[in-house]
N, C-alpha and C. Protein backbone atom coordinates (compact mmCIF):
# COMPACT_ATOMS: atom_id res chain seq x y z
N UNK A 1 -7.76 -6.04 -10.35
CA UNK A 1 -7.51 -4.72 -9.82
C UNK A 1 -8.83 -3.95 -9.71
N UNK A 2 -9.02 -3.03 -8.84
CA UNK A 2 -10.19 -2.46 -8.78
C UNK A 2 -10.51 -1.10 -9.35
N UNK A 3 -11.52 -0.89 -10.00
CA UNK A 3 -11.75 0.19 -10.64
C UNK A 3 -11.84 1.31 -9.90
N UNK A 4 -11.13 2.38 -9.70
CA UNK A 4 -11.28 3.88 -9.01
C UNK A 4 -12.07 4.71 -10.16
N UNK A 5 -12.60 4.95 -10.01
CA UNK A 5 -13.98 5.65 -10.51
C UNK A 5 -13.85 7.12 -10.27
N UNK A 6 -13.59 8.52 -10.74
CA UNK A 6 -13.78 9.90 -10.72
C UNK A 6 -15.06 10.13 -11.45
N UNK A 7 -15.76 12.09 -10.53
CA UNK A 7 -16.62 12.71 -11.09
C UNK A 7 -16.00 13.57 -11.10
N UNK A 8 -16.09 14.16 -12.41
CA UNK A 8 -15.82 15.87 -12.27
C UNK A 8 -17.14 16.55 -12.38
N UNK A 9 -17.37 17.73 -11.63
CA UNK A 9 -18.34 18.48 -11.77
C UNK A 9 -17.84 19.76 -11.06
N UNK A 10 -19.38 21.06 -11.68
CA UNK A 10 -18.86 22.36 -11.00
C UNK A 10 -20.00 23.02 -11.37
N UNK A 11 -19.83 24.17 -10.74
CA UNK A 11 -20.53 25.11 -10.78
C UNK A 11 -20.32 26.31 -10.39
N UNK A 12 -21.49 27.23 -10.13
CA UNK A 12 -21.15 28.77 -9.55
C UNK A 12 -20.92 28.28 -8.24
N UNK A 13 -20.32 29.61 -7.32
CA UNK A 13 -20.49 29.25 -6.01
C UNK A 13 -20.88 30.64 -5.54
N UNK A 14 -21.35 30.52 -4.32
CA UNK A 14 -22.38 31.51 -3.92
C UNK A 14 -21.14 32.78 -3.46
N UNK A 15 -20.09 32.34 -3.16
CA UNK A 15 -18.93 33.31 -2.50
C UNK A 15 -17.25 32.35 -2.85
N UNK A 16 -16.51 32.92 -3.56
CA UNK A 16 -15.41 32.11 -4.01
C UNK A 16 -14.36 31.74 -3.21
N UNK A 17 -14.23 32.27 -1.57
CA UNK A 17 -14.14 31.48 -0.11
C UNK A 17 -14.51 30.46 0.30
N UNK A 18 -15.71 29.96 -0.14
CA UNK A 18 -16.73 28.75 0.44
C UNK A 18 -17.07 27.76 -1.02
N UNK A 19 -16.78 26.71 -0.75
CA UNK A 19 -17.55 25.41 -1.41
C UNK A 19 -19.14 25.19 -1.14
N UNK A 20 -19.93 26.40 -1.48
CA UNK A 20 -21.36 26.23 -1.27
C UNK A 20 -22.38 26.88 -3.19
N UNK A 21 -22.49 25.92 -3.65
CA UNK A 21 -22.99 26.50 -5.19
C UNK A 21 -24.02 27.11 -4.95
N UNK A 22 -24.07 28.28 -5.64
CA UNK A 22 -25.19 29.19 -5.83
C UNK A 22 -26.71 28.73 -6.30
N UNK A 23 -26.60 27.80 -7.00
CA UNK A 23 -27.89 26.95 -7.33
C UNK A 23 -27.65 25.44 -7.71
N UNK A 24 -27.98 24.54 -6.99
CA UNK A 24 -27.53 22.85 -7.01
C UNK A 24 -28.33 22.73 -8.54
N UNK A 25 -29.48 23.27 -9.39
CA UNK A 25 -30.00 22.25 -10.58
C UNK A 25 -29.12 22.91 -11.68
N UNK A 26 -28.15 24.23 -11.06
CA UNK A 26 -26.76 24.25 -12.71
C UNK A 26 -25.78 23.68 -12.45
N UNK A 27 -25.92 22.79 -11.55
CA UNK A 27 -24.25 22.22 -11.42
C UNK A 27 -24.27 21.58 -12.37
N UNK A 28 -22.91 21.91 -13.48
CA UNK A 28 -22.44 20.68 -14.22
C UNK A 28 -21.78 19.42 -14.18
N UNK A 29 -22.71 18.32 -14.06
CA UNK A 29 -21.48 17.11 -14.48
C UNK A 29 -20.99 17.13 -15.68
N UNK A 30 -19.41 16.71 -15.52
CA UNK A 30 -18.73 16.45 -16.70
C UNK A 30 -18.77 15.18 -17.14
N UNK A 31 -19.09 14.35 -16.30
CA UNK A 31 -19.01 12.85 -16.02
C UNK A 31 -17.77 12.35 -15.07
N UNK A 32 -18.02 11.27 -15.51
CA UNK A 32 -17.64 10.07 -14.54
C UNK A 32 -15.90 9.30 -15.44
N UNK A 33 -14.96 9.03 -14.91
CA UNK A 33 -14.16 8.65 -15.65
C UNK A 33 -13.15 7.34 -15.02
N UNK A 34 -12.49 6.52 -15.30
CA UNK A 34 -11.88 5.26 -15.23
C UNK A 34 -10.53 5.75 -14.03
N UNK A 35 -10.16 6.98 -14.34
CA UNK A 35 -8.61 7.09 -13.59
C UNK A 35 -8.60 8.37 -13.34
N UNK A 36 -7.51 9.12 -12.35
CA UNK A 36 -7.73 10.20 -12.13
C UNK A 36 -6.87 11.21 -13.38
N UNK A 37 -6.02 10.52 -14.64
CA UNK A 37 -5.30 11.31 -14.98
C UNK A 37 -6.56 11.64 -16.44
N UNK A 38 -7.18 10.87 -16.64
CA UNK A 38 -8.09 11.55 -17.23
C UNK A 38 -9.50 12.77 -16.56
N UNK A 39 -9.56 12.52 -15.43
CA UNK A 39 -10.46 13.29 -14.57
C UNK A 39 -10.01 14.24 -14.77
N UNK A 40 -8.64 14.25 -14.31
CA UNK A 40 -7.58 15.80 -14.42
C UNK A 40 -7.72 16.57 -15.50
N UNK A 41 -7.45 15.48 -16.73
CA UNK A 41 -7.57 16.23 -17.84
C UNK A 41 -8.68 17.03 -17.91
N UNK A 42 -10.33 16.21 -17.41
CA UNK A 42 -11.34 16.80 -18.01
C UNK A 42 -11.32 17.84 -16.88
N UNK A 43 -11.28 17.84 -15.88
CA UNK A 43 -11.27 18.76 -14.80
C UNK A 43 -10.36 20.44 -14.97
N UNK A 44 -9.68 19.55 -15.68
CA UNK A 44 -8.63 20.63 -16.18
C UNK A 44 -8.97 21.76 -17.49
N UNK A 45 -9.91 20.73 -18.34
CA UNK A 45 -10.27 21.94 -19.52
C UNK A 45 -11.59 22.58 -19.35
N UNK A 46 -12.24 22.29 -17.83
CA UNK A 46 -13.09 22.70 -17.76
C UNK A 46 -12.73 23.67 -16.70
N UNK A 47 -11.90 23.95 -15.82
CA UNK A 47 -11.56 25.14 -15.15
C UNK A 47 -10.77 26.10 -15.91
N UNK A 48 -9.71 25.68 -17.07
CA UNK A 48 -9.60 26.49 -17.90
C UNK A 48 -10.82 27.70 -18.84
N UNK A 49 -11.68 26.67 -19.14
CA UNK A 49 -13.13 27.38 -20.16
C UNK A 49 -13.64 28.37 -18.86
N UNK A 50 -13.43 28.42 -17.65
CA UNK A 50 -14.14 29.44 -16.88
C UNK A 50 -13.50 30.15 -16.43
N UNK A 51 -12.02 29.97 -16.91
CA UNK A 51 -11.31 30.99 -15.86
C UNK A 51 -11.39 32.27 -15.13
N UNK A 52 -12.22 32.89 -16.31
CA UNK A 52 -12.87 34.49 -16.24
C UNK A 52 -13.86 34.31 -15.18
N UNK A 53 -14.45 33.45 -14.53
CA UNK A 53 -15.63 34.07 -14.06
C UNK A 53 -15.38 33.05 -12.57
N UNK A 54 -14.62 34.22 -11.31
CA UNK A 54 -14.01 33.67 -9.87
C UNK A 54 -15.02 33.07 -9.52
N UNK A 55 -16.11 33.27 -9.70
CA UNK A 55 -17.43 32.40 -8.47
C UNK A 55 -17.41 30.66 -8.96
N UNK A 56 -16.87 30.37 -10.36
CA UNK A 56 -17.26 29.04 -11.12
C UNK A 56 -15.83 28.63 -10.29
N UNK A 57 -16.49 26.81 -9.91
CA UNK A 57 -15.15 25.76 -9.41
C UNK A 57 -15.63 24.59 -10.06
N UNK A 58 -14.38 24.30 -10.64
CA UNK A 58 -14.71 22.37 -10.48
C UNK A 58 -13.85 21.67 -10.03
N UNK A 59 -14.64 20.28 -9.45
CA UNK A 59 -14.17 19.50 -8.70
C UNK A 59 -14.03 17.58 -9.03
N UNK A 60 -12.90 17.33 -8.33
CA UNK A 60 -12.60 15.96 -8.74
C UNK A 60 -13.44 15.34 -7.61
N UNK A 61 -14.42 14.34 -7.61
CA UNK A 61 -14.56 13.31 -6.47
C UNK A 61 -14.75 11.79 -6.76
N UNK A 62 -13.46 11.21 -5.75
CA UNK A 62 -12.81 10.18 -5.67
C UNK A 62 -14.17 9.01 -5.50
N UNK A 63 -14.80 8.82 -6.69
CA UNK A 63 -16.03 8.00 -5.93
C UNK A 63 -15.52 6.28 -5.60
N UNK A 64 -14.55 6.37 -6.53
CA UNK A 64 -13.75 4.99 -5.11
C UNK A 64 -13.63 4.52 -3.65
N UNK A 65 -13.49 5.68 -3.13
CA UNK A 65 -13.03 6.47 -1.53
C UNK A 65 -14.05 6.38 -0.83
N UNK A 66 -15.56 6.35 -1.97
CA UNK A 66 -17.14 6.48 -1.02
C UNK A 66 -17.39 5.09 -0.54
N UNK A 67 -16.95 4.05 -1.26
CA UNK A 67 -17.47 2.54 -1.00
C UNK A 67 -16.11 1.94 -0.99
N UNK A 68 -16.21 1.24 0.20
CA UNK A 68 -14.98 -0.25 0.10
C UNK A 68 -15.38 -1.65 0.48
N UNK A 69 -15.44 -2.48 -0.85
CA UNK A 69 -16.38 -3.48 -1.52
C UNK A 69 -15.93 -4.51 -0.26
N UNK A 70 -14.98 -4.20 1.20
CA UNK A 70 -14.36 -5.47 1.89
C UNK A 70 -15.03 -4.83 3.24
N UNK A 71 -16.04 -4.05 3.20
CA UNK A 71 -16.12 -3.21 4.38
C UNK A 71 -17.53 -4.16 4.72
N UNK A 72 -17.97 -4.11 5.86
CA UNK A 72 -19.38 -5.00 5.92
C UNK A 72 -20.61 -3.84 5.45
N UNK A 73 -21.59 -4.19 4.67
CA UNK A 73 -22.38 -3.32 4.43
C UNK A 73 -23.23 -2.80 5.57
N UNK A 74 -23.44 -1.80 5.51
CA UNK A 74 -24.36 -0.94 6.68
C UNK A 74 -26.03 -1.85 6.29
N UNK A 75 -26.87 -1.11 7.53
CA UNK A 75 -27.99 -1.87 7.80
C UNK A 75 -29.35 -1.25 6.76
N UNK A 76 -28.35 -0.26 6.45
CA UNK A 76 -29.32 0.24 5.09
C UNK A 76 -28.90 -0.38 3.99
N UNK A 77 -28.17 -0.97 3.47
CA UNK A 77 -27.77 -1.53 2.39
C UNK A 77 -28.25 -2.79 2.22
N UNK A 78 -28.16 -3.35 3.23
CA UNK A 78 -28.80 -4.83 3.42
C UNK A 78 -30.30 -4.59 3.47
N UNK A 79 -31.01 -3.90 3.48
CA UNK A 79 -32.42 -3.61 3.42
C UNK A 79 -32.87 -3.41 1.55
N UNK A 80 -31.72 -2.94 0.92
CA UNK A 80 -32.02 -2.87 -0.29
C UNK A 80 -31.71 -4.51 -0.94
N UNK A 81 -31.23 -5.15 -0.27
CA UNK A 81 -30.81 -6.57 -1.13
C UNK A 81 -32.09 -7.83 -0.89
């Protein structure tokens, strides 16, 4: 079976309309996790700890979804091998 892989991370955002962070070197990673029901979890006690402050988001990303190990590799990838 294949491993689906989550990041949670977050930060301020410059306007709480827009997915654009106010400064990319405070974004927090939370890390990286095995499944999404633990992502959730961590995703979850970490939008809780900010609730007070609208500009802070965090986010789940599906880093499974970025690579599919049956896809032919691009011509940059094959340059790294």
């Amino acid at each position: 079976m294949a491993q689906r892989l989550h990041l949670v991370f977050g930060g301020e955002l410059v306007d709480p309309a827009k997915n654009v962070f106010r400064n990319l070197e405070d974004i927090h990673l939370v890390g990286v996790f095995p499944d999404y029901e633990s992502a959730y979890n961590a995703w979850k006690s970490e939008a809780q700890r900010t609730v007070d402050n609208a500009h802070m988001r965090y986010y789940i990303a599906h880093l499974h979804r970025l690579r599919d190990e049956e896809a032919a590799a691009s011509s940059t990838e094959e340059l790294g091998s």
